[in-house]
C-alpha atoms as a PDB file:
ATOM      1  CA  UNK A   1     109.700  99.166 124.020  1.00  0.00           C
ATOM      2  CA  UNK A   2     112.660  98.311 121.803  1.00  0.00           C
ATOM      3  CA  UNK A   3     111.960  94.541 122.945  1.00  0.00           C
ATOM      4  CA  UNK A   4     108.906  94.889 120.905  1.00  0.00           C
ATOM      5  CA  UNK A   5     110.812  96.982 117.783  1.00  0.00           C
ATOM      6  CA  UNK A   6     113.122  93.787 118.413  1.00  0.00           C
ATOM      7  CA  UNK A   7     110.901  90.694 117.952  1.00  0.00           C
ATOM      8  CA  UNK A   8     109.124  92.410 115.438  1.00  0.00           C
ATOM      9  CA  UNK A   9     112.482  92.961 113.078  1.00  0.00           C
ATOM     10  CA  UNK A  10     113.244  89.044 114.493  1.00  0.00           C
ATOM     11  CA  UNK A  11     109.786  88.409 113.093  1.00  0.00           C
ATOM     12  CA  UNK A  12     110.307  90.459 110.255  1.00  0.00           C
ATOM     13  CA  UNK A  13     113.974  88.508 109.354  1.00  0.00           C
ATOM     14  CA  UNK A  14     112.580  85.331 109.910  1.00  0.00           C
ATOM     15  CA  UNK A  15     109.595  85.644 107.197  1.00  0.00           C
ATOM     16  CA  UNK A  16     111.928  87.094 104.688  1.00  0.00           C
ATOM     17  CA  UNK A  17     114.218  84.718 104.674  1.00  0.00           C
ATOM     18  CA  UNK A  18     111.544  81.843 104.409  1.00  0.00           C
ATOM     19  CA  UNK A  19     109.462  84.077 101.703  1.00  0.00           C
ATOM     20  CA  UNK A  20     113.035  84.470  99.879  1.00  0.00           C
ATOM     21  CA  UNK A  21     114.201  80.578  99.796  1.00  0.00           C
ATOM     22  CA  UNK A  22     110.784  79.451  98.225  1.00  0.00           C
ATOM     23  CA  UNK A  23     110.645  82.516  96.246  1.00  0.00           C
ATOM     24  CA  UNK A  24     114.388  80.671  94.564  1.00  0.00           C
ATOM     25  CA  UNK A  25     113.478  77.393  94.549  1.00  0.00           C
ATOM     26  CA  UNK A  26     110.491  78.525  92.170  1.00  0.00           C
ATOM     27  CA  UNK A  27     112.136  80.917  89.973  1.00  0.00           C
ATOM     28  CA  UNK A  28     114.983  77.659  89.461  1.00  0.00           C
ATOM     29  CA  UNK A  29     111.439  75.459  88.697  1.00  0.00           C
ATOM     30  CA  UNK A  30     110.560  78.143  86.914  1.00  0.00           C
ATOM     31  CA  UNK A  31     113.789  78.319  84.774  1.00  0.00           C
ATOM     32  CA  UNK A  32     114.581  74.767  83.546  1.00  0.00           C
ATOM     33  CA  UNK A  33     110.718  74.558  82.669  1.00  0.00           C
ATOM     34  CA  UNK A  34     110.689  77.418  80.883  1.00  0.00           C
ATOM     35  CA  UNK A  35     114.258  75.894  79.076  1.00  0.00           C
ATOM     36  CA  UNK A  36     112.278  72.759  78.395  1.00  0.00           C
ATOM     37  CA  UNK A  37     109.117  74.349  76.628  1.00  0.00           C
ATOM     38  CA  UNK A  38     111.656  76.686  74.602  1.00  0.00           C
ATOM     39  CA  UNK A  39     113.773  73.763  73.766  1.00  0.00           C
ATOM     40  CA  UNK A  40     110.743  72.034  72.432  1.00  0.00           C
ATOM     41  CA  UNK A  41     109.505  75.141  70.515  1.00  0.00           C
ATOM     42  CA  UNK A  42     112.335  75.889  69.230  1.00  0.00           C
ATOM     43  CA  UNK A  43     113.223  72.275  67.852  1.00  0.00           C
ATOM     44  CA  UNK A  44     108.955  72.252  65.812  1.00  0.00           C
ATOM     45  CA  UNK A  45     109.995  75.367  64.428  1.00  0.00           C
ATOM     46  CA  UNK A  46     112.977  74.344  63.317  1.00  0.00           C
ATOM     47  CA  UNK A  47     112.082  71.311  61.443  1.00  0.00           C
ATOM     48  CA  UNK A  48     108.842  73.235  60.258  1.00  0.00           C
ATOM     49  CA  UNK A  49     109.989  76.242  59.557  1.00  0.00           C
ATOM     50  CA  UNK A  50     113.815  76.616  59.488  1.00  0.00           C
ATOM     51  CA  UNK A  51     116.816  78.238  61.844  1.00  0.00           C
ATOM     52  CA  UNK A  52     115.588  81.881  61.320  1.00  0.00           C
ATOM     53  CA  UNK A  53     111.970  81.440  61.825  1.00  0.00           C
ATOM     54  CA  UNK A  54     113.277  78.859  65.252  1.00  0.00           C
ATOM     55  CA  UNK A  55     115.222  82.097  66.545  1.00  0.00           C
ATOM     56  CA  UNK A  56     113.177  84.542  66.386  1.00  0.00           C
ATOM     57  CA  UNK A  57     110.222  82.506  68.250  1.00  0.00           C
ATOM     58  CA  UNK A  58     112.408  81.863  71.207  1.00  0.00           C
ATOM     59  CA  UNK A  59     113.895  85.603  71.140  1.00  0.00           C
ATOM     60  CA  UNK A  60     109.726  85.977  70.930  1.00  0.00           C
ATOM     61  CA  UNK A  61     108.899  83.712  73.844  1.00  0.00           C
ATOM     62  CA  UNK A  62     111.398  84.512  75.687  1.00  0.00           C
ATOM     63  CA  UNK A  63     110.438  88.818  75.035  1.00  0.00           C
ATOM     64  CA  UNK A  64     106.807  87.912  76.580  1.00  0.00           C
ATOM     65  CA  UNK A  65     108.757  86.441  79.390  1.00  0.00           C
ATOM     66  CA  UNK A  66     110.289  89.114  80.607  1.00  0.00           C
ATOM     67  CA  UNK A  67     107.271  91.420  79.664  1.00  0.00           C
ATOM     68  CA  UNK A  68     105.138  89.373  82.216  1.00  0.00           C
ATOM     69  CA  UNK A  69     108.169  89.356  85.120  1.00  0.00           C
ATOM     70  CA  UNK A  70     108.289  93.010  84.635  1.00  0.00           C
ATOM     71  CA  UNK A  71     104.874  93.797  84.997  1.00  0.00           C
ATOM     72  CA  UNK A  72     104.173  91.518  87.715  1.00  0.00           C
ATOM     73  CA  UNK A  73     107.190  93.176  89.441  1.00  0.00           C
ATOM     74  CA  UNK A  74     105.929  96.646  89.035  1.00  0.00           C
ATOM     75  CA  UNK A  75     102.511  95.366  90.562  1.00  0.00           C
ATOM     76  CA  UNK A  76     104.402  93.427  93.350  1.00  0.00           C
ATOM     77  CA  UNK A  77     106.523  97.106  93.983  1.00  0.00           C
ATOM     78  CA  UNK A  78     103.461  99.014  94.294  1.00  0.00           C
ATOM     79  CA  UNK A  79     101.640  96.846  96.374  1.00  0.00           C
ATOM     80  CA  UNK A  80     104.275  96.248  99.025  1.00  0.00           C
ATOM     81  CA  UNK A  81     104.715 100.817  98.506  1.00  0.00           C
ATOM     82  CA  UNK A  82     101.263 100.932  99.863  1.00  0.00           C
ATOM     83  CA  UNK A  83     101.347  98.132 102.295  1.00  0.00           C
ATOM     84  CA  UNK A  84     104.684 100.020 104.122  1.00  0.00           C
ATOM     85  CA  UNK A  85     102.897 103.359 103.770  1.00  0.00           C
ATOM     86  CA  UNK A  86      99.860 101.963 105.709  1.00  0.00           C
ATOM     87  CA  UNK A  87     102.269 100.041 108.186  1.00  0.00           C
ATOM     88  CA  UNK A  88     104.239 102.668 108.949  1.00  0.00           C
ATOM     89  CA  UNK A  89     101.247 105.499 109.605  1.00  0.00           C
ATOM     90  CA  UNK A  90      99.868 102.449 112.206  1.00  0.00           C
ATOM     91  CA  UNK A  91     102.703 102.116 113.996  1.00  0.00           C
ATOM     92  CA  UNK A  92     103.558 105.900 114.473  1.00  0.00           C
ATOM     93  CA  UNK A  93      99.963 106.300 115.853  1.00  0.00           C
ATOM     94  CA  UNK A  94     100.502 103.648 117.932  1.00  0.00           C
ATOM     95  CA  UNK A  95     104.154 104.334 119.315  1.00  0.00           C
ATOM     96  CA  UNK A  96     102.573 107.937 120.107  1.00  0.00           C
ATOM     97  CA  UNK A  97     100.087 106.046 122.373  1.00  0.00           C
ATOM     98  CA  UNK A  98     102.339 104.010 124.307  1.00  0.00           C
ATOM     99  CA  UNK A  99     102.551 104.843 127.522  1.00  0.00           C
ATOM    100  CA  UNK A 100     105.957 103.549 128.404  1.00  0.00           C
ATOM    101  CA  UNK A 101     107.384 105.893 125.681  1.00  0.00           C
ATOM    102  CA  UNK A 102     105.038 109.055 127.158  1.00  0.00           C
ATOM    103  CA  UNK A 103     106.537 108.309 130.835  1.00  0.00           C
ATOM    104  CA  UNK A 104     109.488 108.566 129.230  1.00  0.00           C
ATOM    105  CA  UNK A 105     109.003 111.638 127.483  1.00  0.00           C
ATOM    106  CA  UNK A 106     107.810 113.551 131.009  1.00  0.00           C
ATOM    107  CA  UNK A 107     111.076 112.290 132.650  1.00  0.00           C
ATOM    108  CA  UNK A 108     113.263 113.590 130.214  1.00  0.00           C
ATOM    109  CA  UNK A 109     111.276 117.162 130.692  1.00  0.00           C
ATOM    110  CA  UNK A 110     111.481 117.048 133.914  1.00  0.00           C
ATOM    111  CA  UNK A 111     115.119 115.923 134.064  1.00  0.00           C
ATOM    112  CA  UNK A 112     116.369 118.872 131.362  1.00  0.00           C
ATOM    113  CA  UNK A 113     113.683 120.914 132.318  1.00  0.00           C
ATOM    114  CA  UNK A 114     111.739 123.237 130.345  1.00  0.00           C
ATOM    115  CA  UNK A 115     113.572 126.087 129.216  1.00  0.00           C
ATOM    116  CA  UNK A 116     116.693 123.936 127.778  1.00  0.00           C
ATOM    117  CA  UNK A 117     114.234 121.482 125.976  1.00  0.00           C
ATOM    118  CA  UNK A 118     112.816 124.423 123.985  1.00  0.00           C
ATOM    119  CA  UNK A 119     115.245 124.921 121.409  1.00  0.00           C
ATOM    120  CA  UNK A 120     115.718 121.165 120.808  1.00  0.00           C
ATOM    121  CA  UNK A 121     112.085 120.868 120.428  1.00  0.00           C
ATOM    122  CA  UNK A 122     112.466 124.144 117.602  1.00  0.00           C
ATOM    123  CA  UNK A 123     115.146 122.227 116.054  1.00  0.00           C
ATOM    124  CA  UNK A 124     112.899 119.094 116.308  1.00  0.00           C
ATOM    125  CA  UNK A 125     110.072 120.890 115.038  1.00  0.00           C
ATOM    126  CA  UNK A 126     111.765 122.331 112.040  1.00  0.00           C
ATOM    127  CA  UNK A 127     113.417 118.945 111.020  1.00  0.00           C
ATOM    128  CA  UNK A 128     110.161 117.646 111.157  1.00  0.00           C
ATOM    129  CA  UNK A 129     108.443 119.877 108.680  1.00  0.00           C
ATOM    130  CA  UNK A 130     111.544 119.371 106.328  1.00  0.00           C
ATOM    131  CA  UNK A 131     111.266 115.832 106.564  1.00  0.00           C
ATOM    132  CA  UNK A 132     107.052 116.599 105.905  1.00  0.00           C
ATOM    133  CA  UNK A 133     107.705 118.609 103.012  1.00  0.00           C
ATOM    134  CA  UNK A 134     109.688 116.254 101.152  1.00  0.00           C
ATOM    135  CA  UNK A 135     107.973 113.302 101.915  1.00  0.00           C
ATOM    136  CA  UNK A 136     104.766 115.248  99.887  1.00  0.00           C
ATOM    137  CA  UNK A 137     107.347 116.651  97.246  1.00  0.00           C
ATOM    138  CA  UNK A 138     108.173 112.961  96.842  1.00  0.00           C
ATOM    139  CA  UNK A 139     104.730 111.682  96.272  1.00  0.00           C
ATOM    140  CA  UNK A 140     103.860 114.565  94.391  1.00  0.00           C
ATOM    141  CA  UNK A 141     106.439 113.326  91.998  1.00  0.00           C
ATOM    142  CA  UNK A 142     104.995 109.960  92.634  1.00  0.00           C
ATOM    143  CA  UNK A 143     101.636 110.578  91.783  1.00  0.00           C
ATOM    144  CA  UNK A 144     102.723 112.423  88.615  1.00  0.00           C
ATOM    145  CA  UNK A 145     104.989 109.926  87.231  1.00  0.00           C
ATOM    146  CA  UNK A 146     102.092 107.448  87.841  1.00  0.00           C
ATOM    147  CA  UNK A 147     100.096 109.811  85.461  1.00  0.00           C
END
């Protein structure tokens, strides 16, 4: 069981930090391009227009930059929200259906016994509805500030 939980975060590493380099090496692309066309821009305006006029269409260029990156963030953000959300309810299901981890389970009844694993399984039970009730207070407030 946690040899699987292992190889997966292994698997999980591995992928992010491949996903991460190329992710850099295309924002630094990204960059001195972007310094090029600005340059070039900025130097038509200039001799067309003037200094002022030059400025403020790079600080313009440069605003729908950032408006773009920020919105394709936010997308990005919401996408991987409801990829994790789905990813996690599959793998709960399916760690609940493992039968390694309900062999387990019966041996630790059986070793405790019965009447000492009741109040742990109160306590259990009552930490999980917290947890339960914040998670939907949480995307409550989610779903409202989405509004």
């Amino acid at each position: 069981m946690f040899q699987r939980i292992m190889d997966g975060i292994r698997a999980s590493t591995g992928t992010t930090m491949r996903l991460t380099s190329l992710a850099l090496a295309v924002a630094i692309a990204l960059f001195v391009t972007t310094s090029f066309l600005c340059a070039a821009a900025f130097i038509a305006v200039l001799q067309a227009y003037g200094p002022v006029q030059a400025c403020l269409a790079g600080a313009g260029i440069f605003f729908l930059l950032t408006l773009v990156a920020a919105i394709s963030y936010i997308a990005y953000k919401k996408d991987a929200e409801k990829r994790a959300a789905r990813a996690a309810k599959a793998s709960a299901q399916s760690m609940l259906a493992d039968p390694v981890l309900i062999a387990t389970g019966l041996q630790v009844i059986r070793a405790l016994g019965v009447k000492r694993l009741l109040p742990i399984l109160a306590i259990g039970g009552l930490a999980l509805g917290i947890l339960a009730s914040r998670a939907g207070a949480a995307d409550d407030r989610s779903a409202e500030a989405a509004e």
